[in-house]
Protein backbone atom coordinates (compact mmCIF):
# COMPACT_ATOMS: atom_id res chain seq x y z
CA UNK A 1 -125.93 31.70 -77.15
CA UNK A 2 -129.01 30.38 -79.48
CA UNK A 3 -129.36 27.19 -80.95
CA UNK A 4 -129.37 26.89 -85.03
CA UNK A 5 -128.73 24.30 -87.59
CA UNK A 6 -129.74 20.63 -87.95
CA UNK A 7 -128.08 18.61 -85.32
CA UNK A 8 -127.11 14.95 -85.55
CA UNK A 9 -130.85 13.74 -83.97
CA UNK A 10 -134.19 14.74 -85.21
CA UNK A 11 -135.31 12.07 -82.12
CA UNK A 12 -136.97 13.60 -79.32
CA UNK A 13 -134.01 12.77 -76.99
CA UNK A 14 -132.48 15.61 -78.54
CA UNK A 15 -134.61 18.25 -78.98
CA UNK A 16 -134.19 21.54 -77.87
CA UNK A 17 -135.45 21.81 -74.02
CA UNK A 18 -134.81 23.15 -70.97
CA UNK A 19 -133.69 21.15 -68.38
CA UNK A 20 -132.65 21.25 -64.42
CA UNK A 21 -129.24 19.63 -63.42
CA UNK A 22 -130.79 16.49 -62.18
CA UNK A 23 -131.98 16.09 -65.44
CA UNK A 24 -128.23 16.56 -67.45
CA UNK A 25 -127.33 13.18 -66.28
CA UNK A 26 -130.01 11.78 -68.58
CA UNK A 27 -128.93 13.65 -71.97
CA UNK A 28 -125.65 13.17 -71.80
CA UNK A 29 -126.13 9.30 -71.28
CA UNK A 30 -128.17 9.61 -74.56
CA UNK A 31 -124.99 10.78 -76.16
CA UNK A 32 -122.99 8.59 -75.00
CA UNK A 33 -125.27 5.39 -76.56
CA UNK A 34 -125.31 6.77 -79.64
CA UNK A 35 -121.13 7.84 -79.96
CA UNK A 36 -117.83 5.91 -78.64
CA UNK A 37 -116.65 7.98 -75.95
CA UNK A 38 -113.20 8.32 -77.45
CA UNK A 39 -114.92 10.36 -80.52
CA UNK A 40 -116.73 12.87 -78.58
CA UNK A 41 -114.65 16.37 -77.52
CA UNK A 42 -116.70 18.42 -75.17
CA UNK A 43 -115.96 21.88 -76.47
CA UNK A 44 -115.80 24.32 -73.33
CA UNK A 45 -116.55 27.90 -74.48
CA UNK A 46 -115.99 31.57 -72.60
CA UNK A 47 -113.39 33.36 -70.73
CA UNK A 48 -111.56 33.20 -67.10
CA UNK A 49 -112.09 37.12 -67.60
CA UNK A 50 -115.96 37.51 -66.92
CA UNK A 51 -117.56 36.06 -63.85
CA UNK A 52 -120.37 34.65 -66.01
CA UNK A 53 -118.63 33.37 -69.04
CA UNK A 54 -116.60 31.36 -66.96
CA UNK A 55 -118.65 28.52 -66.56
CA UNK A 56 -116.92 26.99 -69.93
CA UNK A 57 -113.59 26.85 -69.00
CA UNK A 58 -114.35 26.04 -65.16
CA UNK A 59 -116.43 22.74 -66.68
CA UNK A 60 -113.25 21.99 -68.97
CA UNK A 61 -110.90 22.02 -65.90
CA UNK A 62 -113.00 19.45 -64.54
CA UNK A 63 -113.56 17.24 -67.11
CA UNK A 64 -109.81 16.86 -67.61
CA UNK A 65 -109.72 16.36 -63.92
CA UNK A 66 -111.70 13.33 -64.35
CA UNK A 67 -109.66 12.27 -67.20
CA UNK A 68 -111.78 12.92 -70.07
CA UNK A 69 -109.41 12.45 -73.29
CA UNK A 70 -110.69 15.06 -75.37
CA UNK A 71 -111.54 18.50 -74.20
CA UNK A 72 -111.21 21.83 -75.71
CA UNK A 73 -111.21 24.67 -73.55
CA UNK A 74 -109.88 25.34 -69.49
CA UNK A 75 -108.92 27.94 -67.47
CA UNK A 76 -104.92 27.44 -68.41
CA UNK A 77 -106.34 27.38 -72.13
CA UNK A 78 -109.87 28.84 -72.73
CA UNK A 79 -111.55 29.00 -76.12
CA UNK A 80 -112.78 32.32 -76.37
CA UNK A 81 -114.34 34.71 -79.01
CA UNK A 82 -110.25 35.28 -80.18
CA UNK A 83 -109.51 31.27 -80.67
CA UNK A 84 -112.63 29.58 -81.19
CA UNK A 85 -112.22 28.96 -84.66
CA UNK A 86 -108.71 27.92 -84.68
CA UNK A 87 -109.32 25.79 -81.75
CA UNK A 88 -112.84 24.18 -83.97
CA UNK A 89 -110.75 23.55 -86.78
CA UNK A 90 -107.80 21.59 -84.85
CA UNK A 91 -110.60 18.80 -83.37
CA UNK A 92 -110.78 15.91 -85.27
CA UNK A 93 -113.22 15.71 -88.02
CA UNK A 94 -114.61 12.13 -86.72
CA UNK A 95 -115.68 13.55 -83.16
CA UNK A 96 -118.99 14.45 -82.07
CA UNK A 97 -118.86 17.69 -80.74
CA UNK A 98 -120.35 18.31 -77.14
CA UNK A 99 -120.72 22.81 -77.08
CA UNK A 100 -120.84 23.77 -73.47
CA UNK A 101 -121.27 27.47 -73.24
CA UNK A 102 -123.12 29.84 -70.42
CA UNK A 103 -126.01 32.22 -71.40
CA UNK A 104 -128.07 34.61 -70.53
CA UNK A 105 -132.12 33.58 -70.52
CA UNK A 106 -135.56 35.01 -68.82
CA UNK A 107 -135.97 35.01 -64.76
CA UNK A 108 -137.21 31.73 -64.87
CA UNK A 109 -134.51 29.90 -66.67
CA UNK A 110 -131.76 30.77 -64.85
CA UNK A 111 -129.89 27.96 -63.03
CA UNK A 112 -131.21 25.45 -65.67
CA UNK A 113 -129.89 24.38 -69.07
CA UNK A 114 -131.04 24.42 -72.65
CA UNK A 115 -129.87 21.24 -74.48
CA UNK A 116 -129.99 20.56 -77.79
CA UNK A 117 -128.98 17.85 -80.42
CA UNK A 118 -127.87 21.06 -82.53
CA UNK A 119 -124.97 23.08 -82.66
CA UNK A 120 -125.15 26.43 -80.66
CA UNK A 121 -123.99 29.83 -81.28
CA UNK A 122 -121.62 31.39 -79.09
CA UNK A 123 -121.90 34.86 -77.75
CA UNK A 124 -124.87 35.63 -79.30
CA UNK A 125 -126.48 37.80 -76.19
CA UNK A 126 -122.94 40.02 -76.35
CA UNK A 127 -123.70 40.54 -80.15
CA UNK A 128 -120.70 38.13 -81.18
CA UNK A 129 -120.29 36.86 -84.39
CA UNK A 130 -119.02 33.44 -84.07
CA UNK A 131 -119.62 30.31 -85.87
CA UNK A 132 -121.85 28.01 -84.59
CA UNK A 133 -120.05 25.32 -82.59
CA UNK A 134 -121.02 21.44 -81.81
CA UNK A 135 -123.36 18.76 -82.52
CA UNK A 136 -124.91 18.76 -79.34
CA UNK A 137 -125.25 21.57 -77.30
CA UNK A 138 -125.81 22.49 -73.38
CA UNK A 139 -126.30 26.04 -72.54
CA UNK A 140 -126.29 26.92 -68.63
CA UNK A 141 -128.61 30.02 -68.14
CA UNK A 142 -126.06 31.48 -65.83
CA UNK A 143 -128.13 34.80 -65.44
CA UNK A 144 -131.14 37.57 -66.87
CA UNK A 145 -130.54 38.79 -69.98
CA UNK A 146 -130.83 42.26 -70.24
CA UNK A 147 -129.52 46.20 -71.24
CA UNK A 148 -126.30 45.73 -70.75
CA UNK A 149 -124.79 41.73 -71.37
CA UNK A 150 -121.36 42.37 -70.67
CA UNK A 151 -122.19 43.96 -67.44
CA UNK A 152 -124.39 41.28 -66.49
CA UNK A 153 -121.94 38.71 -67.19
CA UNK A 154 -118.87 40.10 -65.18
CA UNK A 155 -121.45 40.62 -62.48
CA UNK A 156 -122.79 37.68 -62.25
CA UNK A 157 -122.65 35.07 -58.92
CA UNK A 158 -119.61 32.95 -59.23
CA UNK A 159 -121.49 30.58 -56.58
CA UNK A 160 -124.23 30.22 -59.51
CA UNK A 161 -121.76 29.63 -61.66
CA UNK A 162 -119.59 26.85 -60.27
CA UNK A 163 -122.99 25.09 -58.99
CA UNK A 164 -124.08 25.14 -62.91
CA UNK A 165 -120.53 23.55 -63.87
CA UNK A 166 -120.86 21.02 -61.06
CA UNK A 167 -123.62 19.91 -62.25
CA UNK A 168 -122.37 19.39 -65.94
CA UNK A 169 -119.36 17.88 -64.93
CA UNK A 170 -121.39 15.62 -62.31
CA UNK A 171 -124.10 14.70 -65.20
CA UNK A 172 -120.57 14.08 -68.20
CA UNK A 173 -119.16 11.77 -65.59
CA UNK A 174 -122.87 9.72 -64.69
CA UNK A 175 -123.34 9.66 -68.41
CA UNK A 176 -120.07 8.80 -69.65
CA UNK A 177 -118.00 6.77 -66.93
CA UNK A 178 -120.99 5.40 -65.15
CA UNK A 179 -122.41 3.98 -68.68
């Protein structure tokens, strides 16, 4: 995943940054002060096949959980490399467009999350040539990047994992329901 493109915000709110999970709650009650929650689709990207890329559909499953009306992507129905477009193009034009997607960063990123008022683009450490996706973006650094991405991403902690997706889904409800 990297961030490209001009996002919705030039404001500082919205800049690209790194932040820890305490922190999430804080962006994502940004979003929601600028956009009517029933126009924003948090689009959960990766696979239930790789330990690491599951963070996307893992977060999906739990936003629906907590009733969220509009969310692309679970572990019944991921949005992967093979249906991302498709699944883009079926969200209605008039949402805002929250791209949650797991990455690989540097030692000292990992377990925090780059956020972004731009769109990010998706599989980008693996090579992939996807589209970029969203207007804002949140990218959990799941794990070092390194030789061999694939690899590193089917071997990465699961625990790391579903502590990063916690803390997404714990920062979308504080920003969104608690608002």
């Amino acid at each position: 995943m990297k961030l490209k493109g001009q996002g919705l915000h030039n404001d500082s709110a919205f800049s690209q940054r790194r932040l820890t999970g305490k922190e999430l709650p804080v962006f994502m009650r940004n979003i929601r002060q600028k956009h009517l929650s029933d126009n924003v689709t948090f689009l959960c990207i990766g696979t239930d096949r790789s330990t690491g890329d599951s963070l996307g559909p893992i977060v999906g499953t739990r936003l629906e959980e907590h009733g969220f009306p509009s969310v692309v992507g679970s572990l019944q129905h991921p949005c992967d490399a093979d249906n991302l477009v498709h699944r883009m193009n079926a969200i209605p034009k008039d949402h805002v467009i929250i791209a949650i997607d797991a990455c690989l960063g540097v030692p000292a990123s990992v377990g925090s999350y780059i956020v972004s008022g731009k769109p990010l683009l998706p599989a980008q450490s693996v090579g992939g040539g996807l589209p970029e996706a969203g207007h804002y973006s949140i990218a959990a650094v799941v794990n070092v990047n390194g030789p061999k991405p694939y690899w590193t991403l089917g071997m990465t902690s699961l625990y790391q994992v579903m502590q990063m997706a916690d803390e997404i889904v714990r920062a979308a409800v504080e920003g969104f329901h608690n608002s």
